[in-house]
N, C-alpha and C. Protein backbone atom coordinates (compact mmCIF):
# COMPACT_ATOMS: atom_id res chain seq x y z
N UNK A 1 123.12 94.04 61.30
CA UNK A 1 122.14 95.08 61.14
C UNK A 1 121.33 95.15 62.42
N UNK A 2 121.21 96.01 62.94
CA UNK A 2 120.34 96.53 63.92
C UNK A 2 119.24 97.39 63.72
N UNK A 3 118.06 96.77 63.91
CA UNK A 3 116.89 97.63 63.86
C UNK A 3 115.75 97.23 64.87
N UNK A 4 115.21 98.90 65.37
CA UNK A 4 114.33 98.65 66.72
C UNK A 4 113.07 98.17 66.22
N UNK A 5 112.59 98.60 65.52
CA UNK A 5 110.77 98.46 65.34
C UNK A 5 111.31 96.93 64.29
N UNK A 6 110.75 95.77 64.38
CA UNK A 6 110.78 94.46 63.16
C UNK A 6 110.50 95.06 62.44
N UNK A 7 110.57 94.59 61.13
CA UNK A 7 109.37 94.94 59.90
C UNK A 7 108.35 93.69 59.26
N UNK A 8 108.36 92.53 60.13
CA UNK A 8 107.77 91.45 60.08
C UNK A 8 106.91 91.10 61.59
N UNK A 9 105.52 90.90 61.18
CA UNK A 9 104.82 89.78 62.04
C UNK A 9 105.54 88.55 62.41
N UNK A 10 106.34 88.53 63.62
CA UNK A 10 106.49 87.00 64.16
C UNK A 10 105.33 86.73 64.93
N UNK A 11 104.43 87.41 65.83
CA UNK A 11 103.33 86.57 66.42
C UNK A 11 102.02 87.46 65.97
N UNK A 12 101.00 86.89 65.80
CA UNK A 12 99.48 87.06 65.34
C UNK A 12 99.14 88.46 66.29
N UNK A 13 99.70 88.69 67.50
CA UNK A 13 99.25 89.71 67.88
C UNK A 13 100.00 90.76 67.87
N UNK A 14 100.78 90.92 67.29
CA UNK A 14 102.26 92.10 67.25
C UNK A 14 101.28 92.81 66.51
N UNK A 15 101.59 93.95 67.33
CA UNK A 15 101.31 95.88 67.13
C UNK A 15 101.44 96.46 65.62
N UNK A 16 102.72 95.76 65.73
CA UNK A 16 103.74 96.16 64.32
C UNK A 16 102.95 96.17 62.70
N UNK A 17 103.69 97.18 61.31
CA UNK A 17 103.08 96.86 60.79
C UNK A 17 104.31 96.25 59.86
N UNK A 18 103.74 95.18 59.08
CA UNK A 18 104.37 94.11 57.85
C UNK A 18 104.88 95.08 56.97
N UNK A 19 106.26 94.80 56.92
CA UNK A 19 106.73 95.80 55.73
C UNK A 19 107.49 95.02 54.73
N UNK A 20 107.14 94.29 53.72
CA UNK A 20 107.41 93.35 52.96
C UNK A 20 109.11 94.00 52.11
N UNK A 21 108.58 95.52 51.89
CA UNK A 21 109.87 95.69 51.16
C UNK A 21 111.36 96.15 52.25
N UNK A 22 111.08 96.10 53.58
CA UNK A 22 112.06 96.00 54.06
C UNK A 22 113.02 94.65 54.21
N UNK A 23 112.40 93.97 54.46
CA UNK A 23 112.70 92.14 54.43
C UNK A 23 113.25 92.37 52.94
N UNK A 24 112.76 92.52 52.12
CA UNK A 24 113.53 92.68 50.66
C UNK A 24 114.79 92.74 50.18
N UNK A 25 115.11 94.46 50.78
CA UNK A 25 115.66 95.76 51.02
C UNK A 25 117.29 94.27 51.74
N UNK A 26 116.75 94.16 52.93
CA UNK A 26 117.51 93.28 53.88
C UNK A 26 118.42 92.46 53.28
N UNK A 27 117.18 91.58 51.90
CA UNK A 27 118.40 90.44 51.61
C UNK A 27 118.78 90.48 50.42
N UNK A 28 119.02 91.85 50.06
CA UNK A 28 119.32 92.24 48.76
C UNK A 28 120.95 92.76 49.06
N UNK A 29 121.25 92.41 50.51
CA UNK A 29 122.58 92.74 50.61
C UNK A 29 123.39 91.71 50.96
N UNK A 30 124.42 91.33 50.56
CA UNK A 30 124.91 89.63 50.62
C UNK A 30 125.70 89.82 52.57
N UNK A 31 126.52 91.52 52.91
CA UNK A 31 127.39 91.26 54.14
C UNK A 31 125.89 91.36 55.27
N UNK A 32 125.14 91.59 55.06
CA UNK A 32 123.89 91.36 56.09
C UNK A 32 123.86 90.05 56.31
N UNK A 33 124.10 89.87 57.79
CA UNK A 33 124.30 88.48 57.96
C UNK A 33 123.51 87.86 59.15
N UNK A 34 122.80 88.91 59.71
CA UNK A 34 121.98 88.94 60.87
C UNK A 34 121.12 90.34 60.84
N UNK A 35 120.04 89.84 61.61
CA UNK A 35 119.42 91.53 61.99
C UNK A 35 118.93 91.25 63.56
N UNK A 36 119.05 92.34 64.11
CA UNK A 36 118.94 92.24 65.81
C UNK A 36 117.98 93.06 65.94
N UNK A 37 116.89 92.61 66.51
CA UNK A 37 115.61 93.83 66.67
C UNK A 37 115.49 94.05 68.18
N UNK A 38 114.76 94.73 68.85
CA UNK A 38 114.25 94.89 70.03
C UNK A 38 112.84 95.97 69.80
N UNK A 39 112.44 96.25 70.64
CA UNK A 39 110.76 96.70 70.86
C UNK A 39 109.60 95.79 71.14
N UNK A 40 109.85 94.29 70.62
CA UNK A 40 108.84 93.43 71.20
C UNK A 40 109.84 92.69 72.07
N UNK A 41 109.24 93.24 73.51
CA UNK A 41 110.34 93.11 74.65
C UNK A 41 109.39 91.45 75.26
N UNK A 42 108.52 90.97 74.19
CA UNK A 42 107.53 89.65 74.46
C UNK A 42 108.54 88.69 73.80
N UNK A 43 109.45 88.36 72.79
CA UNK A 43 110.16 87.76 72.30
C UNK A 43 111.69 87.65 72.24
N UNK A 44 112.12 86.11 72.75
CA UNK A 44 113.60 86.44 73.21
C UNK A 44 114.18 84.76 72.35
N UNK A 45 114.19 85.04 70.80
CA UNK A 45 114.18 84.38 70.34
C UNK A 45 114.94 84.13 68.91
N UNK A 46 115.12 83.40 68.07
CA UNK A 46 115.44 83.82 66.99
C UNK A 46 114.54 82.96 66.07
N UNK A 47 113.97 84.19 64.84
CA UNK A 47 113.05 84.05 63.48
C UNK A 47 113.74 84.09 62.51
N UNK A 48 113.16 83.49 61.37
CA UNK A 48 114.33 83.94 60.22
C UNK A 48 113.31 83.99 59.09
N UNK A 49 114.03 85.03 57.97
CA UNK A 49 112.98 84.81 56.96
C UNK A 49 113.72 84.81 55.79
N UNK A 50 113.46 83.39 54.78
CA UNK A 50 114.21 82.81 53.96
C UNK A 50 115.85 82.21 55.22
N UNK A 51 116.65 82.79 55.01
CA UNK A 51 117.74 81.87 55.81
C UNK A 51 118.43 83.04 56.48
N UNK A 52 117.76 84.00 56.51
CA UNK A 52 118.32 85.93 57.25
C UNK A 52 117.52 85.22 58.75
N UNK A 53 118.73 85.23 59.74
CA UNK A 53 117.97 85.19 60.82
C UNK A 53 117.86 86.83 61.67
N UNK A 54 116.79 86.67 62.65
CA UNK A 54 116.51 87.88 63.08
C UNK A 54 116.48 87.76 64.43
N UNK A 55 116.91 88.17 65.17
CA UNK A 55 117.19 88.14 67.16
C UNK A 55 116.71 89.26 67.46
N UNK A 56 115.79 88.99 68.90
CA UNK A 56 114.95 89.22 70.46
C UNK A 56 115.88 89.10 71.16
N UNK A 57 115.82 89.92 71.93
CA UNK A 57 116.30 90.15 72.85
C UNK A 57 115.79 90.26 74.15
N UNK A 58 114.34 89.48 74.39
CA UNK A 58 113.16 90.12 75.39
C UNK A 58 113.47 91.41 76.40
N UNK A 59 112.90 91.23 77.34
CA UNK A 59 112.69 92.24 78.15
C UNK A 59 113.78 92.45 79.31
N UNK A 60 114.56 93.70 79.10
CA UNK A 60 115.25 94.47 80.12
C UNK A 60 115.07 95.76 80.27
N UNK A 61 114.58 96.08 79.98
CA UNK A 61 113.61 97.24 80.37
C UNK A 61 112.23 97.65 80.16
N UNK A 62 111.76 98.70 81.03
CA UNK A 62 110.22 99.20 80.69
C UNK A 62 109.80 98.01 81.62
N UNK A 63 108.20 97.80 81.66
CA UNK A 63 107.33 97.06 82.72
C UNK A 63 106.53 95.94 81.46
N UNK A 64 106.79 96.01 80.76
CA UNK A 64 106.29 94.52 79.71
C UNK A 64 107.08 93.47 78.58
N UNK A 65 106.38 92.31 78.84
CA UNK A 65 107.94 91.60 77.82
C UNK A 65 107.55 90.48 78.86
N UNK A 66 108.37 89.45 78.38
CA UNK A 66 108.46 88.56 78.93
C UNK A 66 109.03 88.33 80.90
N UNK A 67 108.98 87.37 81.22
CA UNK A 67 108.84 87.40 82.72
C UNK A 67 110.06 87.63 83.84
N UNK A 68 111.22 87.16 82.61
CA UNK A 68 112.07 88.02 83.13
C UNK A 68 112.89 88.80 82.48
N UNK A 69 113.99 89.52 83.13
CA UNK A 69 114.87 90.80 82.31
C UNK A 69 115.73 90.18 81.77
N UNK A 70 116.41 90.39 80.99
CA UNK A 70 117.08 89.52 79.98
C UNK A 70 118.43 90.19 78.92
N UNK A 71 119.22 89.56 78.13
CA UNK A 71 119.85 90.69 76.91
C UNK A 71 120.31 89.52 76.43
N UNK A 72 120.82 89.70 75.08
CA UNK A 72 121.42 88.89 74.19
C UNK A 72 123.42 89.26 73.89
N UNK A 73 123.76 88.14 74.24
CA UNK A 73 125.21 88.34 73.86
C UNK A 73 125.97 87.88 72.46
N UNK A 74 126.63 88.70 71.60
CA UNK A 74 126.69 88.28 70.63
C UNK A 74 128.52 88.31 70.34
N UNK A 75 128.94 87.30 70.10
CA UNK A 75 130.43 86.92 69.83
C UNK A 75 131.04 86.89 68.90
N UNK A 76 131.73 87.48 68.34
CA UNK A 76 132.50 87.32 66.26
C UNK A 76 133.87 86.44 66.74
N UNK A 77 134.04 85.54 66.52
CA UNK A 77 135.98 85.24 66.66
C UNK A 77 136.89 85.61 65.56
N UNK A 78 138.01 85.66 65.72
CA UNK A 78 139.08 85.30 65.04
C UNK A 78 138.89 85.51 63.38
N UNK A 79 137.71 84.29 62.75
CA UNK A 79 137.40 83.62 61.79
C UNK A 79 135.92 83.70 61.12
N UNK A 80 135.52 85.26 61.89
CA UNK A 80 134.16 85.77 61.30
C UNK A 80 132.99 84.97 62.03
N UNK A 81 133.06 83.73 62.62
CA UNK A 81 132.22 82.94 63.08
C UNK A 81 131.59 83.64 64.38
N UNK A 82 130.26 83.77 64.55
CA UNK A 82 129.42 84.55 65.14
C UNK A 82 128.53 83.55 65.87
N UNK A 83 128.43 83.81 67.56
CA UNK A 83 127.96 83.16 68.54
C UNK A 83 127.43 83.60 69.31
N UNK A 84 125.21 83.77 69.25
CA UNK A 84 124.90 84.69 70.15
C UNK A 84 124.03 84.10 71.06
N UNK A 85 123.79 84.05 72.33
CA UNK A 85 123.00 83.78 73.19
C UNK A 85 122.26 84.74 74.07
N UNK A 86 121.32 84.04 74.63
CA UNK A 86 120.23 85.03 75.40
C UNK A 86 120.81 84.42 77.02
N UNK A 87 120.59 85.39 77.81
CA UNK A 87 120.89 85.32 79.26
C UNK A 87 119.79 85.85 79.96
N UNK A 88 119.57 85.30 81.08
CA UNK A 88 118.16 85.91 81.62
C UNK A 88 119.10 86.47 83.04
N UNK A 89 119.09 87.84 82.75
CA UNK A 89 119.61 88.19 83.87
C UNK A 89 119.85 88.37 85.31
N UNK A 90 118.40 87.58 85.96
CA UNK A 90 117.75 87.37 87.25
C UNK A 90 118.60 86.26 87.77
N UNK A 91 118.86 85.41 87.00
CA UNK A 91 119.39 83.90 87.29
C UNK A 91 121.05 83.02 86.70
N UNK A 92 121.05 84.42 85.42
CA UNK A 92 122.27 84.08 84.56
C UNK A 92 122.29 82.86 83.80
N UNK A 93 121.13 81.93 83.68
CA UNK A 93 121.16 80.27 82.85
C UNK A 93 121.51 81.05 81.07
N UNK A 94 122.16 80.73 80.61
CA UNK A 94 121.83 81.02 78.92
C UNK A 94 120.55 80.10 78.66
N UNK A 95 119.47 80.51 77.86
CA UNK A 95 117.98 80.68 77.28
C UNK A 95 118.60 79.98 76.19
N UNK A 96 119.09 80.37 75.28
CA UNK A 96 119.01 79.60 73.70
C UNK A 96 120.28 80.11 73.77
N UNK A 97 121.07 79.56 72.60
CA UNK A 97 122.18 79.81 71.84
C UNK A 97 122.24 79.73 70.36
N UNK A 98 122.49 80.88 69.57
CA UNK A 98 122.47 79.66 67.79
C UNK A 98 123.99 80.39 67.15
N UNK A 99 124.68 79.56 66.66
CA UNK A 99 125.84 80.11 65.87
C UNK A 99 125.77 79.80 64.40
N UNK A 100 126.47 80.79 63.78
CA UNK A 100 126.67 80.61 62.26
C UNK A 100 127.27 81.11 61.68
C-alpha cells in the first residue's frame, strides 16, 4: 500500500492530522503487508502500528527533510519475501534495512 500524506503521528511535531480510522481501515485487510508513505521528507525510517509496518523514505526532493537526499529500495523474491532498504544517495551507504 502506498500512501502520501501518513495518517498517524510518528513525531510530536508532524503537521499531519491522526486519523485513527485509517490505521483501522489498513489492518482490516490481511494482503496489506506494508504501507510506504512519503511527505514527511524529515523521516527515513520504519514505524509500525500493531505489527503493520510503515516506511520513509526521507528527503529527495523539495528543500526540507532530512540532510541528505535519499529513496528507499524495495525487493519481493521468488518466495513473496520482501527486502527494503534506505540509500542515501549523496554517498550510496544503505541507512537501515528490515525484511519480512
Amino acid at each position: 500500500m502506498v500512501l502520501h500524506i501518513p495518517p498517524h503521528f510518528w513525531v510530536p511535531e508532524s503537521p499531519f492530522v491522526d486519523c485513527p480510522e485509517t490505521i483501522t481501515l489498513l489492518h482490516s485487510y490481511n494482503n496489506v503487508k506494508a504501507v510506504f508513505h512519503g511527505h514527511d521528507h524529515s523521516l527515513d525510517a520504519v514505524f509500525y502500528t500493531n505489527k503493520l509496518p510503515h516506511f520513509f523514505d526521507a528527503h529527495y526532493g523539495g528543500n526540507w527533510g532530512t540532510q541528505y537526499k535519499g529513496y528507499r529500495i524495495v525487493e519481493v523474491d521468488e518466495v513473496d519475501k520482501i527486502t527494503t532498504y534506505q540509500v542515501n544517495a549523496s554517498k550510496n551507504p544503505v541507512l537501515n534495512e528490515t525484511k519480512f
